[in-house]
PDB file of N, CA and C in Angstrom:
ATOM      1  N   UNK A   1      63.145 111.576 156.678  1.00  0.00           N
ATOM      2  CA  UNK A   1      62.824 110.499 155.770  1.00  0.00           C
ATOM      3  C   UNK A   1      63.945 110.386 154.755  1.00  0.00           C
ATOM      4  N   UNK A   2      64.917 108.976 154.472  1.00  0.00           N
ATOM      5  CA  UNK A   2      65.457 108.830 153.660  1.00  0.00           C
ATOM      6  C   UNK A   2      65.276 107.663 152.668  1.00  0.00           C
ATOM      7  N   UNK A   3      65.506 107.961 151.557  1.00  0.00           N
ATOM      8  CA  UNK A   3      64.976 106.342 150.521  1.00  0.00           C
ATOM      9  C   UNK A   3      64.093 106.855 149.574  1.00  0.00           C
ATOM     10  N   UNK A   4      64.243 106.091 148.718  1.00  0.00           N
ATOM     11  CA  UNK A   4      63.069 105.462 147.362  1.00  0.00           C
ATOM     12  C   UNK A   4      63.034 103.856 147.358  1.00  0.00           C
ATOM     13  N   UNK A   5      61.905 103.330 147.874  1.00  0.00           N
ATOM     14  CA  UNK A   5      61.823 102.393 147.606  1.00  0.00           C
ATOM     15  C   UNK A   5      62.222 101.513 148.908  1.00  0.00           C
ATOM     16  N   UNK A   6      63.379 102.126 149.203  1.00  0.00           N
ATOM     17  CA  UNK A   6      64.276 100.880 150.420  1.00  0.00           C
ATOM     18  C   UNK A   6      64.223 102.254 151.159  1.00  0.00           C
ATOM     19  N   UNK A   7      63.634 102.389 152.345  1.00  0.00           N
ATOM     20  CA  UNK A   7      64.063 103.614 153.014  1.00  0.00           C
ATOM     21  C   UNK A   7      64.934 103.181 154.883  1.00  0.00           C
ATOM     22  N   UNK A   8      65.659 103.836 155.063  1.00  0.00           N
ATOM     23  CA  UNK A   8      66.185 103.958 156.649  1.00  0.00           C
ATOM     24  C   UNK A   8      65.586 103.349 157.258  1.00  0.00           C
ATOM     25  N   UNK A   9      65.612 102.724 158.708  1.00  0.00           N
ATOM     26  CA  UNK A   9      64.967 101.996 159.614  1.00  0.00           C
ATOM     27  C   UNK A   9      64.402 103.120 160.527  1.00  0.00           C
ATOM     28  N   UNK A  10      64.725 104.288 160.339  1.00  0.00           N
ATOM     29  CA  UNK A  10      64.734 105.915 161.286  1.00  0.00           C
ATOM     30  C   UNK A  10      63.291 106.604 160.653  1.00  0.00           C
ATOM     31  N   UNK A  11      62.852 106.213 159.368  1.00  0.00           N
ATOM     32  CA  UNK A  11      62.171 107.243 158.396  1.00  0.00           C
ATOM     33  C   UNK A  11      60.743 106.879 159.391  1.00  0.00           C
ATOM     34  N   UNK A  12      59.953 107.439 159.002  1.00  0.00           N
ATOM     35  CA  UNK A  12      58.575 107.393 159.345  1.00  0.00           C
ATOM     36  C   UNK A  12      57.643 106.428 158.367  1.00  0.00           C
ATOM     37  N   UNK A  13      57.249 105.763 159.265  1.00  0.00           N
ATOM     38  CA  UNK A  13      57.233 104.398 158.212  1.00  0.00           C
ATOM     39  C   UNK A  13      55.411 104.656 157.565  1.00  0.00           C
ATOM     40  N   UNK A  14      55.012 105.495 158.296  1.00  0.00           N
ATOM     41  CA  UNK A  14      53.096 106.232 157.880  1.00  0.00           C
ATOM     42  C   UNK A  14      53.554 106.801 156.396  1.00  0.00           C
ATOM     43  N   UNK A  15      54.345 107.929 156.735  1.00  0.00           N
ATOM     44  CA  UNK A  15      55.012 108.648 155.803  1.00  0.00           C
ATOM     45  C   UNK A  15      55.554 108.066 154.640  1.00  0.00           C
ATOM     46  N   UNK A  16      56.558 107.218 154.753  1.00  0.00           N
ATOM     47  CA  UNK A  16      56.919 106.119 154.095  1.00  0.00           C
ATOM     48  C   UNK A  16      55.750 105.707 153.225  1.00  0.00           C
ATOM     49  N   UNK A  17      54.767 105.321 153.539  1.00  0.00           N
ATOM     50  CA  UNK A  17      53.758 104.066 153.060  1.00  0.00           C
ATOM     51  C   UNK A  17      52.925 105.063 151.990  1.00  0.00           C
ATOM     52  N   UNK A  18      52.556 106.264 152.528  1.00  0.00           N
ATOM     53  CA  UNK A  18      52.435 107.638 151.629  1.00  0.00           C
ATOM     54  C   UNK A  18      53.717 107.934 150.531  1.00  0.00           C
ATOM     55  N   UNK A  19      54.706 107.916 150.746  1.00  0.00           N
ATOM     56  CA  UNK A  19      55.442 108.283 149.459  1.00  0.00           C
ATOM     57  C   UNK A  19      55.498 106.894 148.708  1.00  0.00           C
ATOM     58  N   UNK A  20      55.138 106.077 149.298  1.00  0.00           N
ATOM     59  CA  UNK A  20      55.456 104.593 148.324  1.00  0.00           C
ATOM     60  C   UNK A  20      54.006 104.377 147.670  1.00  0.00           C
ATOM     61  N   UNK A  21      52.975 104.700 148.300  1.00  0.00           N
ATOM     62  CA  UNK A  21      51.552 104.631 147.825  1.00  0.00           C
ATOM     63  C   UNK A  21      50.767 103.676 147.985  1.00  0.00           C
ATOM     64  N   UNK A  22      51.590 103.028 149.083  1.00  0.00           N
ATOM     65  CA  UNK A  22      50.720 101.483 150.130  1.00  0.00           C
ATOM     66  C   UNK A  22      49.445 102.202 150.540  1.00  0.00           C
ATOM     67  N   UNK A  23      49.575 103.769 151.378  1.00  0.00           N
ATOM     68  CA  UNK A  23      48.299 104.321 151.984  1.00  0.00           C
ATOM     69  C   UNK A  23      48.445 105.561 151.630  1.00  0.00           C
ATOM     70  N   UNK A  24      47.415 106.247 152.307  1.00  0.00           N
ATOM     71  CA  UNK A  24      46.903 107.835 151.572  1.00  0.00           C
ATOM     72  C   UNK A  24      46.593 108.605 152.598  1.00  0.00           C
ATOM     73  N   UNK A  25      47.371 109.585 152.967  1.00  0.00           N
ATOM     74  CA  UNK A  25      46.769 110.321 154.717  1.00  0.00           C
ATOM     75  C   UNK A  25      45.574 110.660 154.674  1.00  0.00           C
ATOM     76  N   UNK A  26      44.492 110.738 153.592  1.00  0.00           N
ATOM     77  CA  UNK A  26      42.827 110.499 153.466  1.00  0.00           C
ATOM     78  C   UNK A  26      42.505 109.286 153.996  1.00  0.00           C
ATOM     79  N   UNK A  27      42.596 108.004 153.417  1.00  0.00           N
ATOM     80  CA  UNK A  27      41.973 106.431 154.109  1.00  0.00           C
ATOM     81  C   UNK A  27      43.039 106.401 154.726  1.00  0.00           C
ATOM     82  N   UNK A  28      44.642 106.259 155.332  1.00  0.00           N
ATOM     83  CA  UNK A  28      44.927 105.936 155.975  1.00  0.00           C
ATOM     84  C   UNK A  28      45.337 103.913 155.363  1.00  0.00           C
ATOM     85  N   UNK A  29      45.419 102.997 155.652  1.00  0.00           N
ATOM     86  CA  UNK A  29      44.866 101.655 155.537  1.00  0.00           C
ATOM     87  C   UNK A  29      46.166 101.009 155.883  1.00  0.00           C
ATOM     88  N   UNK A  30      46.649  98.944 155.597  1.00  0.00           N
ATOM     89  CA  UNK A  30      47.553  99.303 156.406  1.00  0.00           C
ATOM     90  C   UNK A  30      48.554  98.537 155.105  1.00  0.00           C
ATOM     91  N   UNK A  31      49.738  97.922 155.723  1.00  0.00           N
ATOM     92  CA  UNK A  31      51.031  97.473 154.834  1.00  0.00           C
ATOM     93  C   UNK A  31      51.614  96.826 155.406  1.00  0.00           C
ATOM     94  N   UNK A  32      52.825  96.324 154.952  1.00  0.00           N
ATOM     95  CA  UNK A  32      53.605  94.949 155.457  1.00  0.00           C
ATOM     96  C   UNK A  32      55.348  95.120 155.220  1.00  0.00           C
ATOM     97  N   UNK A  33      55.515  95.608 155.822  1.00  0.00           N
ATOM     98  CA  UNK A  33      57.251  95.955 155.432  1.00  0.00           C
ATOM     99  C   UNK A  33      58.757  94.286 155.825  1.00  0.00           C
ATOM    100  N   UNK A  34      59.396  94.760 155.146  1.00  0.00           N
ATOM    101  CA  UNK A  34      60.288  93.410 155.001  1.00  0.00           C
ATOM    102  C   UNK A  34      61.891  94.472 155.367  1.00  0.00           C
ATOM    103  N   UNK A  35      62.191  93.831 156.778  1.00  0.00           N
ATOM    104  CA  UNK A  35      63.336  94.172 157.282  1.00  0.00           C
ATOM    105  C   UNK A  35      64.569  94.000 156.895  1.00  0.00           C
ATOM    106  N   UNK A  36      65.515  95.239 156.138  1.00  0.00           N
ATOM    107  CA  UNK A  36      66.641  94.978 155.338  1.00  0.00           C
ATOM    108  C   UNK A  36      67.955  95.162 156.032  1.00  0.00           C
ATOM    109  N   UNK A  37      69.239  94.234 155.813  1.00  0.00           N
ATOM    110  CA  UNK A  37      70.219  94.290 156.155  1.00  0.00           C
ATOM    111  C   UNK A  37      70.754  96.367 155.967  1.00  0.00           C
ATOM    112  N   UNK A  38      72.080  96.647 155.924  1.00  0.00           N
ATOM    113  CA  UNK A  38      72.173  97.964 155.819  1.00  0.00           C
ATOM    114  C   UNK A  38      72.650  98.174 154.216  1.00  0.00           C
ATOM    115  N   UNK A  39      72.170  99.195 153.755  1.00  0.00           N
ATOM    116  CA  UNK A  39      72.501  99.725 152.234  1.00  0.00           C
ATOM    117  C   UNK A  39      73.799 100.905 152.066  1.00  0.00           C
ATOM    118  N   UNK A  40      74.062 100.589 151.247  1.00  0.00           N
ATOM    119  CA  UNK A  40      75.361 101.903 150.726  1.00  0.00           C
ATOM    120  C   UNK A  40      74.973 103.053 150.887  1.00  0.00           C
ATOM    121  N   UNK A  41      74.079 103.147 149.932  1.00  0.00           N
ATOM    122  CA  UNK A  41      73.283 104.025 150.314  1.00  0.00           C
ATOM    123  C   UNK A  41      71.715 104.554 150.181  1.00  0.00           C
ATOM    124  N   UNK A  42      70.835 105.720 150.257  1.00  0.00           N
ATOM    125  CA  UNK A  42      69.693 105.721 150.008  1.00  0.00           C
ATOM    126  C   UNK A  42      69.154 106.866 148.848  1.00  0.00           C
ATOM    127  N   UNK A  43      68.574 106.697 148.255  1.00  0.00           N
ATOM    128  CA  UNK A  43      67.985 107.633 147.011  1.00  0.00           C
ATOM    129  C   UNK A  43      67.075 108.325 147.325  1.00  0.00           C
ATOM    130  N   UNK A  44      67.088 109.546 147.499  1.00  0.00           N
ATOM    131  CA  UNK A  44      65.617 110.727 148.135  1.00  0.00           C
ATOM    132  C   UNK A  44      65.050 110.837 146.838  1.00  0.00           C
ATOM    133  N   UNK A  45      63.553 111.360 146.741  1.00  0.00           N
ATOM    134  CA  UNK A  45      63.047 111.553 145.774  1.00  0.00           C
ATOM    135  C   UNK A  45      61.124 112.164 146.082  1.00  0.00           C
ATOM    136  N   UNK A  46      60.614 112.630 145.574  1.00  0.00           N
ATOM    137  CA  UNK A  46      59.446 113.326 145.791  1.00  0.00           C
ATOM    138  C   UNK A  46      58.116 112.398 144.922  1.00  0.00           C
ATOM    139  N   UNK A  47      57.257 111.950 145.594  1.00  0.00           N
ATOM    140  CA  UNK A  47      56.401 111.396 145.511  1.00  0.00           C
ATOM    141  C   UNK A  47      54.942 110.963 146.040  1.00  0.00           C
ATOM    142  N   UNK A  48      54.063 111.762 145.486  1.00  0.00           N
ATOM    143  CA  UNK A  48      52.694 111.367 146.223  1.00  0.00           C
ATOM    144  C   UNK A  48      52.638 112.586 147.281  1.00  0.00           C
ATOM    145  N   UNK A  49      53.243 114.005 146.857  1.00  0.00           N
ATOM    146  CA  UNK A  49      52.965 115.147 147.960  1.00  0.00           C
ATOM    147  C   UNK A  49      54.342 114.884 149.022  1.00  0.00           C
ATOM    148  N   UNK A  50      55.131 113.711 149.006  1.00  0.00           N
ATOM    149  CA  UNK A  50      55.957 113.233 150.087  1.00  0.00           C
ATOM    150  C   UNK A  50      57.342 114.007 149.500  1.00  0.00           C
ATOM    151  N   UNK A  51      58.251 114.339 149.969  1.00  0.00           N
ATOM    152  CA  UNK A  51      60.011 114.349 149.810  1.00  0.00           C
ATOM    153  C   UNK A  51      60.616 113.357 150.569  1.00  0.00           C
ATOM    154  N   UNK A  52      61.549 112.916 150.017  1.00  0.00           N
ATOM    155  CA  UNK A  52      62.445 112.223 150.727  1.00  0.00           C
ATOM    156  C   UNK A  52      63.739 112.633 150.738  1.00  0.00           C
ATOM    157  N   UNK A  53      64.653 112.359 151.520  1.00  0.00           N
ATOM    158  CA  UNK A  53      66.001 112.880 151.129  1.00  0.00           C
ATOM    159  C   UNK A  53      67.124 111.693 150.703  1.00  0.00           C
ATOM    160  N   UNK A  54      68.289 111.974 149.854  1.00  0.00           N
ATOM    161  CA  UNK A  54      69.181 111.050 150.029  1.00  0.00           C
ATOM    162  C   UNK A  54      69.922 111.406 151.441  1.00  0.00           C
ATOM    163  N   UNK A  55      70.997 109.655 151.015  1.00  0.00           N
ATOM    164  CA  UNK A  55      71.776 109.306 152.582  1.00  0.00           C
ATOM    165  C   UNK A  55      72.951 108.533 152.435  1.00  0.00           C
ATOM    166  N   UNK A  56      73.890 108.431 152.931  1.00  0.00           N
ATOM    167  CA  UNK A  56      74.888 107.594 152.598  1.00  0.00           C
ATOM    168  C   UNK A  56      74.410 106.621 153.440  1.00  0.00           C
ATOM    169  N   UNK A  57      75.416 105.737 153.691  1.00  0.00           N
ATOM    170  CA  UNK A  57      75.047 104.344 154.263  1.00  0.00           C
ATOM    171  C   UNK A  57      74.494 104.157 155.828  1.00  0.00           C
ATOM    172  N   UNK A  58      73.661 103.531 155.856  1.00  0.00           N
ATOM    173  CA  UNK A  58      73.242 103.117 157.298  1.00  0.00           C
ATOM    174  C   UNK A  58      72.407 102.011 157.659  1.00  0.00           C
ATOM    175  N   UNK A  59      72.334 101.774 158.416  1.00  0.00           N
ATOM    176  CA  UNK A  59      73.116 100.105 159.531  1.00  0.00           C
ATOM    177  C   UNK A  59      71.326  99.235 158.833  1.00  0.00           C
ATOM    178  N   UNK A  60      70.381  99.791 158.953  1.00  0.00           N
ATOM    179  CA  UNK A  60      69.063  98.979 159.030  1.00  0.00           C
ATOM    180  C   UNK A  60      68.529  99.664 157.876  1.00  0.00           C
ATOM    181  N   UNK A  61      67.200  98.953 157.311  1.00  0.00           N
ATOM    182  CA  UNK A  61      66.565  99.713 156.226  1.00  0.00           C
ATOM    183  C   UNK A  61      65.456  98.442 156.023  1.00  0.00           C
ATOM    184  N   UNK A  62      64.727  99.206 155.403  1.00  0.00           N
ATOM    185  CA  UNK A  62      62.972  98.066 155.275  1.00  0.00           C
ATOM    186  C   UNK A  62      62.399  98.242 153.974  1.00  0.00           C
ATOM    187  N   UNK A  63      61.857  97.378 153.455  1.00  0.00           N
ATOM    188  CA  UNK A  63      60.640  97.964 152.187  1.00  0.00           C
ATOM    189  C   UNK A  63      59.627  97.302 152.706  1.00  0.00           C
ATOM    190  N   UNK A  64      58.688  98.003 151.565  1.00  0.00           N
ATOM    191  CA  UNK A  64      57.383  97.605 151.703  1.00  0.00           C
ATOM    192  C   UNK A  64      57.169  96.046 150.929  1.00  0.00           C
ATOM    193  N   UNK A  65      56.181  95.470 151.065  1.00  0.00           N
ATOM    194  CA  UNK A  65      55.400  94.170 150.924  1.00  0.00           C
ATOM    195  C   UNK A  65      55.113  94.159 149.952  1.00  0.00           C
ATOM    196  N   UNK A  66      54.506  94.049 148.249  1.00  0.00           N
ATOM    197  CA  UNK A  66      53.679  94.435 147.997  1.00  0.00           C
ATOM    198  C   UNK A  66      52.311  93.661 148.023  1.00  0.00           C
ATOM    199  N   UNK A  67      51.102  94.224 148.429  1.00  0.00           N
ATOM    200  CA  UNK A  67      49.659  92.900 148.817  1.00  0.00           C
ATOM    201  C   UNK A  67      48.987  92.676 147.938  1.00  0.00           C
ATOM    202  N   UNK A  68      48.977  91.457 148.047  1.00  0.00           N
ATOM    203  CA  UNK A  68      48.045  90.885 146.595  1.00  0.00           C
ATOM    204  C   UNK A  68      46.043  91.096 147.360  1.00  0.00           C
ATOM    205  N   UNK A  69      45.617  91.876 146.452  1.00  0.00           N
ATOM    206  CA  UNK A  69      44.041  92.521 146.654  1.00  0.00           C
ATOM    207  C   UNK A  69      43.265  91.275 145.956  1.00  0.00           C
ATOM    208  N   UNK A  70      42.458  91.009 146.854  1.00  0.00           N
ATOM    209  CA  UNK A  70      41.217  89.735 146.272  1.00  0.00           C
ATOM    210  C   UNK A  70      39.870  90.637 146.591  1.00  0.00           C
TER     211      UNK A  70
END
Protein backbone atom coordinates (compact mmCIF):
# COMPACT_ATOMS: atom_id res chain seq x y z
CA UNK A 1 0.00 0.00 0.00
CA UNK A 2 1.28 3.38 -1.07
CA UNK A 3 -0.43 7.00 -0.57
CA UNK A 4 -2.39 9.36 1.66
CA UNK A 5 -5.17 10.32 0.12
CA UNK A 6 -4.12 9.62 -3.71
CA UNK A 7 -2.83 6.09 -3.39
CA UNK A 8 -1.01 3.68 -6.35
CA UNK A 9 -3.24 1.91 -8.81
CA UNK A 10 -1.24 -1.49 -7.16
CA UNK A 11 -2.49 -0.66 -3.36
CA UNK A 12 -5.38 -2.65 -2.12
CA UNK A 13 -8.15 -0.65 -2.74
CA UNK A 14 -10.49 -2.64 0.61
CA UNK A 15 -7.46 -1.58 2.50
CA UNK A 16 -7.29 1.67 0.98
CA UNK A 17 -11.02 2.53 1.77
CA UNK A 18 -10.01 1.45 5.56
CA UNK A 19 -7.10 3.82 5.85
CA UNK A 20 -9.16 6.60 4.14
CA UNK A 21 -12.32 5.73 6.32
CA UNK A 22 -14.88 5.22 3.30
CA UNK A 23 -15.31 1.52 5.18
CA UNK A 24 -14.43 -0.37 8.35
CA UNK A 25 -13.23 -4.20 8.14
CA UNK A 26 -16.31 -4.54 10.88
CA UNK A 27 -19.36 -3.27 8.27
CA UNK A 28 -17.29 -3.57 5.44
CA UNK A 29 -19.77 -1.07 2.96
CA UNK A 30 -18.94 0.28 -0.35
CA UNK A 31 -17.08 3.58 -2.25
CA UNK A 32 -16.44 5.18 -5.47
CA UNK A 33 -12.87 5.85 -6.54
CA UNK A 34 -11.82 8.46 -9.37
CA UNK A 35 -8.97 7.22 -11.69
CA UNK A 36 -5.73 9.42 -11.58
CA UNK A 37 -3.22 10.26 -14.21
CA UNK A 38 0.50 9.29 -12.57
CA UNK A 39 1.90 11.38 -9.44
CA UNK A 40 5.54 12.40 -8.50
CA UNK A 41 5.06 10.99 -5.89
CA UNK A 42 3.10 9.23 -2.91
CA UNK A 43 2.89 10.12 0.93
CA UNK A 44 2.68 6.89 3.38
CA UNK A 45 1.13 7.54 6.55
CA UNK A 46 -0.81 5.48 9.39
CA UNK A 47 -4.40 5.71 9.76
CA UNK A 48 -7.48 3.97 11.08
CA UNK A 49 -5.16 0.75 12.35
CA UNK A 50 -3.87 0.97 8.42
CA UNK A 51 0.10 1.93 7.38
CA UNK A 52 0.85 3.05 4.31
CA UNK A 53 4.12 3.53 2.80
CA UNK A 54 5.72 6.35 0.76
CA UNK A 55 6.77 6.02 -3.12
CA UNK A 56 8.34 7.87 -5.71
CA UNK A 57 6.55 8.23 -8.88
CA UNK A 58 4.27 5.84 -10.63
CA UNK A 59 2.37 5.54 -13.85
CA UNK A 60 -1.58 5.21 -12.35
CA UNK A 61 -3.11 6.29 -9.02
CA UNK A 62 -6.97 6.74 -7.80
CA UNK A 63 -8.83 8.52 -4.92
CA UNK A 64 -11.69 8.05 -3.31
CA UNK A 65 -15.25 9.78 -4.12
CA UNK A 66 -16.41 11.44 -1.38
CA UNK A 67 -20.61 10.27 -0.95
CA UNK A 68 -23.01 12.56 -0.16
CA UNK A 69 -25.36 10.40 2.76
CA UNK A 70 -29.26 11.22 2.54
Amino acid sequence: MWGTDVYTNDSAMCTAGVHAAMITTQYGGTFTIQILAAQSSYRGSKRNGVTTSSYGPWQCSYRFVPTVRR
